[in-house]
PDB file of N, CA and C in Angstrom:
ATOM      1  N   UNK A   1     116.884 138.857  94.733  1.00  0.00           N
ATOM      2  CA  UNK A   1     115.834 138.336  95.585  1.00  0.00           C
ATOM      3  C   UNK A   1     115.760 136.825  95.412  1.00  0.00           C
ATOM      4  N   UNK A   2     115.623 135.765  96.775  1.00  0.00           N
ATOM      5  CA  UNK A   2     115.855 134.899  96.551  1.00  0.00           C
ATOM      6  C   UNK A   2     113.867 133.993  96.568  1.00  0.00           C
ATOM      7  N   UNK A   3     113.957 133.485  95.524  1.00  0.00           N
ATOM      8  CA  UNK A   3     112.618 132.507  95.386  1.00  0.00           C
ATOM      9  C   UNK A   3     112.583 131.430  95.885  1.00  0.00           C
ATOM     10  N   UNK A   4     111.182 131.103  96.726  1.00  0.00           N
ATOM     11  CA  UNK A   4     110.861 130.056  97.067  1.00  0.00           C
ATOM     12  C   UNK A   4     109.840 129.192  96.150  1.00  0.00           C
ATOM     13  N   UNK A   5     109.376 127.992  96.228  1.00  0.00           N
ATOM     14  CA  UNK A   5     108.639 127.558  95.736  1.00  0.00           C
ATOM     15  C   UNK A   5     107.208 127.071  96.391  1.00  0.00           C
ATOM     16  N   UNK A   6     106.781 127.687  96.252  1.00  0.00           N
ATOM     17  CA  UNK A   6     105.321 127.808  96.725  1.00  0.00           C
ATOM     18  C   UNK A   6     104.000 126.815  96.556  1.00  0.00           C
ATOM     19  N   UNK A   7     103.586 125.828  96.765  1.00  0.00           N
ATOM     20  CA  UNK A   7     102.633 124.452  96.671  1.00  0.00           C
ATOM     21  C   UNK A   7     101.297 125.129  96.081  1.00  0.00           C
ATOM     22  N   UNK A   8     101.029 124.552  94.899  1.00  0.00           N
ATOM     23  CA  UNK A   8      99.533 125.221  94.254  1.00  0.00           C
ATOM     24  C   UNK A   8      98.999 123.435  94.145  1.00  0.00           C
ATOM     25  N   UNK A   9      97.700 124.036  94.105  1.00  0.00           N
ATOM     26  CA  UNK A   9      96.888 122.655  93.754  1.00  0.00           C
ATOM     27  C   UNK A   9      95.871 123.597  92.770  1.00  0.00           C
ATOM     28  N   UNK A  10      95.762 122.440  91.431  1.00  0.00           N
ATOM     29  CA  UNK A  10      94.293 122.840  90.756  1.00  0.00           C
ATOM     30  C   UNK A  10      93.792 121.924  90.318  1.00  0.00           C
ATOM     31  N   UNK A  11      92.342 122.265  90.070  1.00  0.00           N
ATOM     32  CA  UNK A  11      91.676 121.383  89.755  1.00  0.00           C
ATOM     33  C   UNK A  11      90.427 122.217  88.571  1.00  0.00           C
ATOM     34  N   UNK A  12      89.412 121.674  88.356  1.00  0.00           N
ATOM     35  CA  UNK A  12      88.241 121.887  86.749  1.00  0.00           C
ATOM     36  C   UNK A  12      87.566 122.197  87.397  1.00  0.00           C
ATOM     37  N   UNK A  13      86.776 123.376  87.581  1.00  0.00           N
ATOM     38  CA  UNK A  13      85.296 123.655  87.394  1.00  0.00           C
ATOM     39  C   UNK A  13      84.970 124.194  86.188  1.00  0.00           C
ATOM     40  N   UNK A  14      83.571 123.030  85.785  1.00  0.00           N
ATOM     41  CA  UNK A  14      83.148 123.469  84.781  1.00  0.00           C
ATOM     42  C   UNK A  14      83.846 123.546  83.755  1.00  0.00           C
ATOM     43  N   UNK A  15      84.124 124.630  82.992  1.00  0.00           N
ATOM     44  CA  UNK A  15      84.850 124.876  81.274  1.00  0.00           C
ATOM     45  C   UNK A  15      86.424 125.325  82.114  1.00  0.00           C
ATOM     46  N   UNK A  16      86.488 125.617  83.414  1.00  0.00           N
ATOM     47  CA  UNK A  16      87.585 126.407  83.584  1.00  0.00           C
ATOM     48  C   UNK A  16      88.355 125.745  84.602  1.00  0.00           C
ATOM     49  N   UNK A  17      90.239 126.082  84.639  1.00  0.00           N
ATOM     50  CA  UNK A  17      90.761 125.275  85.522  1.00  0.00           C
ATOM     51  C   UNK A  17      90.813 126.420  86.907  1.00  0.00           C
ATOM     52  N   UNK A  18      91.265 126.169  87.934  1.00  0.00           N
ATOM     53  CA  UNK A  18      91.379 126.832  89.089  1.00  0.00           C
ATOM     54  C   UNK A  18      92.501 126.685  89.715  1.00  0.00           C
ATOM     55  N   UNK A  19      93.541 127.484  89.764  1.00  0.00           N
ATOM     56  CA  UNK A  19      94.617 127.049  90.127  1.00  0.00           C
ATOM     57  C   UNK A  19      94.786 127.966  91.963  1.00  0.00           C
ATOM     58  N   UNK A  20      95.093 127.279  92.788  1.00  0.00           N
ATOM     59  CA  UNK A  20      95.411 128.167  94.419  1.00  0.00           C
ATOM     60  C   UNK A  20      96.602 127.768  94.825  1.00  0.00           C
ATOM     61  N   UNK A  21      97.181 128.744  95.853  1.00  0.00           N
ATOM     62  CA  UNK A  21      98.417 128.236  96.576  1.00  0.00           C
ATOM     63  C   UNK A  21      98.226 127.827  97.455  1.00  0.00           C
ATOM     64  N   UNK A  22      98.417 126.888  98.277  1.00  0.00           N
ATOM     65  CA  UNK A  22      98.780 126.282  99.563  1.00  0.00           C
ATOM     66  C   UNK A  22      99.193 127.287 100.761  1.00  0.00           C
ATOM     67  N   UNK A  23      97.994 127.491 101.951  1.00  0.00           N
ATOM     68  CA  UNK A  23      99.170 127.950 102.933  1.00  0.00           C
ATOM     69  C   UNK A  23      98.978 129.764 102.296  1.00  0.00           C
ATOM     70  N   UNK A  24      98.157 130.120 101.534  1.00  0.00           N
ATOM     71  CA  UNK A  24      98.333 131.226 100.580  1.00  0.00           C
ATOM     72  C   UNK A  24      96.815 132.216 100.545  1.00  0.00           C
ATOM     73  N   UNK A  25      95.986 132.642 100.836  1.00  0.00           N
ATOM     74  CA  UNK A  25      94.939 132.850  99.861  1.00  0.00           C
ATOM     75  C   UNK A  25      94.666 133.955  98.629  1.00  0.00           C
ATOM     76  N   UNK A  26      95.130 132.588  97.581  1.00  0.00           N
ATOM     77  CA  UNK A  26      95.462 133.377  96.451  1.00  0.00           C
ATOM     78  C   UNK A  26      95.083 132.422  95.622  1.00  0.00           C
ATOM     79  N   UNK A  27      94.553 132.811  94.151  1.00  0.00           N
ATOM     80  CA  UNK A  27      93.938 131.905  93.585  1.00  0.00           C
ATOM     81  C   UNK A  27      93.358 132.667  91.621  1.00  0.00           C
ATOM     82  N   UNK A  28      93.760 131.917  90.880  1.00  0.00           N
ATOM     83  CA  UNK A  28      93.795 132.439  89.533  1.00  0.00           C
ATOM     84  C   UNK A  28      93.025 131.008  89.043  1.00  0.00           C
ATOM     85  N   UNK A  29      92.521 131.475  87.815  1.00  0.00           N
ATOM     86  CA  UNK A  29      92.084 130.505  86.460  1.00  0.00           C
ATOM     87  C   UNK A  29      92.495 130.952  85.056  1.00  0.00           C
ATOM     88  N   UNK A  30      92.025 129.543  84.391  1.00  0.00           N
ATOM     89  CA  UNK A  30      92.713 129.512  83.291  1.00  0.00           C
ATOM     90  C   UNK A  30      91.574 128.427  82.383  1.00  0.00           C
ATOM     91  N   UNK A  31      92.060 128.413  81.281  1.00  0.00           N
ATOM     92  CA  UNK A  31      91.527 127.322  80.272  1.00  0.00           C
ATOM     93  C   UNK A  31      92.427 126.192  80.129  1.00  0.00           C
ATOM     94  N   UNK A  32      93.338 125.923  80.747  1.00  0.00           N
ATOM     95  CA  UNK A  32      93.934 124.844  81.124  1.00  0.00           C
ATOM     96  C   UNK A  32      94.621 124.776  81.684  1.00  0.00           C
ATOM     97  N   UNK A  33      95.035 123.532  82.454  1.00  0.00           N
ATOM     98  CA  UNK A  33      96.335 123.542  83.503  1.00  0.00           C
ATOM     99  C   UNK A  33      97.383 124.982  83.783  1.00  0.00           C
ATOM    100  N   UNK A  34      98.210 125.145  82.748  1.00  0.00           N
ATOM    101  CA  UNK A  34      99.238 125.679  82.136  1.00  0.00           C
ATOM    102  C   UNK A  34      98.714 127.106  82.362  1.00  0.00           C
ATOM    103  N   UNK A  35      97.570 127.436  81.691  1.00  0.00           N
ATOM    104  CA  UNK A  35      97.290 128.652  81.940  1.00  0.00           C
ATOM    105  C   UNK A  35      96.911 129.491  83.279  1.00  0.00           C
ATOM    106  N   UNK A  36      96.102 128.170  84.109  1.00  0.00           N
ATOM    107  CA  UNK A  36      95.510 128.954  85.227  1.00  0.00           C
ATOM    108  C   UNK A  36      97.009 129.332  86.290  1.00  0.00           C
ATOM    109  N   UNK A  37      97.848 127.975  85.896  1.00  0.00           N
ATOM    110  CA  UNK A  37      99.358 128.070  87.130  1.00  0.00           C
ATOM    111  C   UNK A  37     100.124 129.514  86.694  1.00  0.00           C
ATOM    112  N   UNK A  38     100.013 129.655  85.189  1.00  0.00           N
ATOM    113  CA  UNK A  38     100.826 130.600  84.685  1.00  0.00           C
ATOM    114  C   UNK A  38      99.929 132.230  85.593  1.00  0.00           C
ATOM    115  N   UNK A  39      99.116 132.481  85.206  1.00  0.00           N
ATOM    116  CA  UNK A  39      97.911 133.449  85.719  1.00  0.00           C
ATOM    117  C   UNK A  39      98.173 133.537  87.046  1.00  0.00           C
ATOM    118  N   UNK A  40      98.884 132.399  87.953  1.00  0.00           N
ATOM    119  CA  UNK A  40      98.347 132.549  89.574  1.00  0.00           C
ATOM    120  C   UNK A  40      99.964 132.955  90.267  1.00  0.00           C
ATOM    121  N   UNK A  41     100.455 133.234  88.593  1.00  0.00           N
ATOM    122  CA  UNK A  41     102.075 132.746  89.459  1.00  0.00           C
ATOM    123  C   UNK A  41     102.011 134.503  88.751  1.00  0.00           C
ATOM    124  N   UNK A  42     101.820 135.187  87.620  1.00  0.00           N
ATOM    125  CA  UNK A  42     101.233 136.401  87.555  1.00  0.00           C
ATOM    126  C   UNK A  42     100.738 137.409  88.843  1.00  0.00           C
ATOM    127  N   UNK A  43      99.535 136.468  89.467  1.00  0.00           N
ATOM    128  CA  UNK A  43      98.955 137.416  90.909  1.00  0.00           C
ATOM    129  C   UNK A  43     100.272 137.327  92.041  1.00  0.00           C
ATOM    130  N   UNK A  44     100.589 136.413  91.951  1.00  0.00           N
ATOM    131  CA  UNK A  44     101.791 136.107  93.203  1.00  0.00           C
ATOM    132  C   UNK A  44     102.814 136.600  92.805  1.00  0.00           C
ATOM    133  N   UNK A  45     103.663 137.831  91.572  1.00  0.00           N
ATOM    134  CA  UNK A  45     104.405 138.416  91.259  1.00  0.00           C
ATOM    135  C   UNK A  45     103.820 139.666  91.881  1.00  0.00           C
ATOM    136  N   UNK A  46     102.495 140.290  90.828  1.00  0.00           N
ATOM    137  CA  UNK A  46     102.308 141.593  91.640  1.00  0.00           C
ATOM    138  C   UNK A  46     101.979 141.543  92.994  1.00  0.00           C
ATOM    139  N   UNK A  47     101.536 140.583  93.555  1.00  0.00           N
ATOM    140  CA  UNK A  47     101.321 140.743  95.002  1.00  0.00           C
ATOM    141  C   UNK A  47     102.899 141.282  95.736  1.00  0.00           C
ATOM    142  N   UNK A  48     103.693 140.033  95.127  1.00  0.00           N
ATOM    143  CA  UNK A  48     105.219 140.390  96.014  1.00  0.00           C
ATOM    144  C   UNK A  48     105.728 141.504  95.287  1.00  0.00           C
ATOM    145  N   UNK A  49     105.212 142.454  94.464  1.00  0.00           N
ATOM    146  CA  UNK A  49     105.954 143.741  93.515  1.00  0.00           C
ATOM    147  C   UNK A  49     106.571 144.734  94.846  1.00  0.00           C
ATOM    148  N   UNK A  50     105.937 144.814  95.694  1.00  0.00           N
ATOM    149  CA  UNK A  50     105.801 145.870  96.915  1.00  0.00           C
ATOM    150  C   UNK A  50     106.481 144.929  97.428  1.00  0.00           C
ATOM    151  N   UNK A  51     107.852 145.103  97.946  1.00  0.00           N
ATOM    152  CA  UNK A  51     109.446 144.637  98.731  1.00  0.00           C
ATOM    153  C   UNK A  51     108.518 144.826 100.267  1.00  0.00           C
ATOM    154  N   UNK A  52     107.297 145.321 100.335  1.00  0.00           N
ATOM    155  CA  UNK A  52     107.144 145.802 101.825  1.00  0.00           C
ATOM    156  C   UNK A  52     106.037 144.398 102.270  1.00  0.00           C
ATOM    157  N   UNK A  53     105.796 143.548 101.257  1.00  0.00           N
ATOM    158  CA  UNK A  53     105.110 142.326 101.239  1.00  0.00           C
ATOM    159  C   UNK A  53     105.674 140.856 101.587  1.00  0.00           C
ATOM    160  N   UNK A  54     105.631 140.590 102.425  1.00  0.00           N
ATOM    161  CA  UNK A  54     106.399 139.149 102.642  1.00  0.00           C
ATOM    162  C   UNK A  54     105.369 138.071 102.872  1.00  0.00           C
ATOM    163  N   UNK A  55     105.698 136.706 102.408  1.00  0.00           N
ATOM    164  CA  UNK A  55     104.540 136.165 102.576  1.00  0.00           C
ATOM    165  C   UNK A  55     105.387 135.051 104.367  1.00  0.00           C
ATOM    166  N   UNK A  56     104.432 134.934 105.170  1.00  0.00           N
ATOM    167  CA  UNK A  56     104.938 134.894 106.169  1.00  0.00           C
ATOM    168  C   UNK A  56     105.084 133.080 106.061  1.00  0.00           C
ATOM    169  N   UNK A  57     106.483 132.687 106.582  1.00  0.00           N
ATOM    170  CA  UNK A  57     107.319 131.436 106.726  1.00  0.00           C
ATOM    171  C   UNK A  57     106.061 130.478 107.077  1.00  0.00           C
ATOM    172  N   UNK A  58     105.165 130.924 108.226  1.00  0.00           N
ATOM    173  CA  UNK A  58     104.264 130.178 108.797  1.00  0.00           C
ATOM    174  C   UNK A  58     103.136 129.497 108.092  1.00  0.00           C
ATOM    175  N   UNK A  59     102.798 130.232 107.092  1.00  0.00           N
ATOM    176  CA  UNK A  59     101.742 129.841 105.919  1.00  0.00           C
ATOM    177  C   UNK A  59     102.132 129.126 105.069  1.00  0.00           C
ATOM    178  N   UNK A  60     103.578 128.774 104.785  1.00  0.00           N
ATOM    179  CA  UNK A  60     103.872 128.014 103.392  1.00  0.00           C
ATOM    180  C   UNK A  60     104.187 126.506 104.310  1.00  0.00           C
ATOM    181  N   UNK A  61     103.505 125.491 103.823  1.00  0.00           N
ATOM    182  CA  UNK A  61     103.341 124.217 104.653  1.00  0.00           C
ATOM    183  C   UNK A  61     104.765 123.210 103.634  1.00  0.00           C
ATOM    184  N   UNK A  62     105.484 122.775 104.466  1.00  0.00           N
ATOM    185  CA  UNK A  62     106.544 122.150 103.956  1.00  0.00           C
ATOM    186  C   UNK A  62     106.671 121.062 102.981  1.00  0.00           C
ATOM    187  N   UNK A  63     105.470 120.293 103.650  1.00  0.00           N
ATOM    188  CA  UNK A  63     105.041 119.188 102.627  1.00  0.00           C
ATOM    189  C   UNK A  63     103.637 118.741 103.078  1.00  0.00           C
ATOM    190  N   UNK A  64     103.226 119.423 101.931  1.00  0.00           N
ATOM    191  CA  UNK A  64     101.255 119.200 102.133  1.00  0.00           C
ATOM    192  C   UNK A  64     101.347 118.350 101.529  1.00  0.00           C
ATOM    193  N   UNK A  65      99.973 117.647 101.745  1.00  0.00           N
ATOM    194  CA  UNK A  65      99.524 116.379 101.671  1.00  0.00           C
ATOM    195  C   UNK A  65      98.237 116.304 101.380  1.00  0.00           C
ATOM    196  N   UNK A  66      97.663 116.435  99.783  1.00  0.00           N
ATOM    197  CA  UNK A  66      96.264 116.217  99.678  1.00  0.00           C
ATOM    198  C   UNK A  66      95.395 114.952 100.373  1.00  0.00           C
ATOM    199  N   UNK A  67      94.745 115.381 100.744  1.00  0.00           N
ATOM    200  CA  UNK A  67      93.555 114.239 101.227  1.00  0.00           C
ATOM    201  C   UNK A  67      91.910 114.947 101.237  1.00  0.00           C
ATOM    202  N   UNK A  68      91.122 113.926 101.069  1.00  0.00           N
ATOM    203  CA  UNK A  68      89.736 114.029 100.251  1.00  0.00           C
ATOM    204  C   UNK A  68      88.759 113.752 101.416  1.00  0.00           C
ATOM    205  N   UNK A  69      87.897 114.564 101.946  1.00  0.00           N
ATOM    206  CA  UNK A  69      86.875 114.572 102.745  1.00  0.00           C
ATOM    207  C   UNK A  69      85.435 114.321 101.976  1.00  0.00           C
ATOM    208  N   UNK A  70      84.466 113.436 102.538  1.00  0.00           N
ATOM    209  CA  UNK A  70      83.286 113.622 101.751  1.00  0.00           C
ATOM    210  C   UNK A  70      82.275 114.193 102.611  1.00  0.00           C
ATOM    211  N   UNK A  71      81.496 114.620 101.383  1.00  0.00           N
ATOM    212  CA  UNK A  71      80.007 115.289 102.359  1.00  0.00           C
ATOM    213  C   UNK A  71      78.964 114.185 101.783  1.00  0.00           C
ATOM    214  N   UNK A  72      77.758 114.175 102.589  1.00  0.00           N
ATOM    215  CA  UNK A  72      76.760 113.339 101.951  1.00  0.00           C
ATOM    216  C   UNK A  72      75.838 114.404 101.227  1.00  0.00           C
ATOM    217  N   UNK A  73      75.842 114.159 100.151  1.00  0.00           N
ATOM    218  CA  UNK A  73      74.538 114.787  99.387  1.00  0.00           C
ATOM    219  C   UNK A  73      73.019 114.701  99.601  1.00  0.00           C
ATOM    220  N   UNK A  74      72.354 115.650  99.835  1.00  0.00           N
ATOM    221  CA  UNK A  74      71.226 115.892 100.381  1.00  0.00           C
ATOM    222  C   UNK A  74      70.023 116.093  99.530  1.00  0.00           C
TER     223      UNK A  74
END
């Protein structure tokens, strides 16, 4: 089976990190970096365990591009 590489972004809430995929909705934590990516790359194994699961071409974005929106606090 051939692997792709899949775009996660994480970031801290609180005591804990949050790791998600891009293009994905899928999403693990951890107590640090390392752990939450390791944990999310865990869910995204058993998810693809079932050969009858594909994650579709259209959702994985080629080259995302973080950018930062603000809200005004109320």
């Amino acid at each position: 089976m051939s692997r792709k590489a899949l775009p996660a972004i994480v970031w801290k809430e609180g005591e804990w990190f949050v790791a998600k995929t891009v293009g994905l909705e899928l999403a693990s934590q951890g107590r640090n970096k390392k752990e939450a990516l390791d944990n999310l790359q865990e869910a995204l194994d058993l998810l693809l365990e079932d050969e009858g699961v594909k994650i579709p071409p259209a959702s994985i974005p080629q080259k995302p591009e973080l950018n930062r929106v603000y809200t005004q606090n109320t």
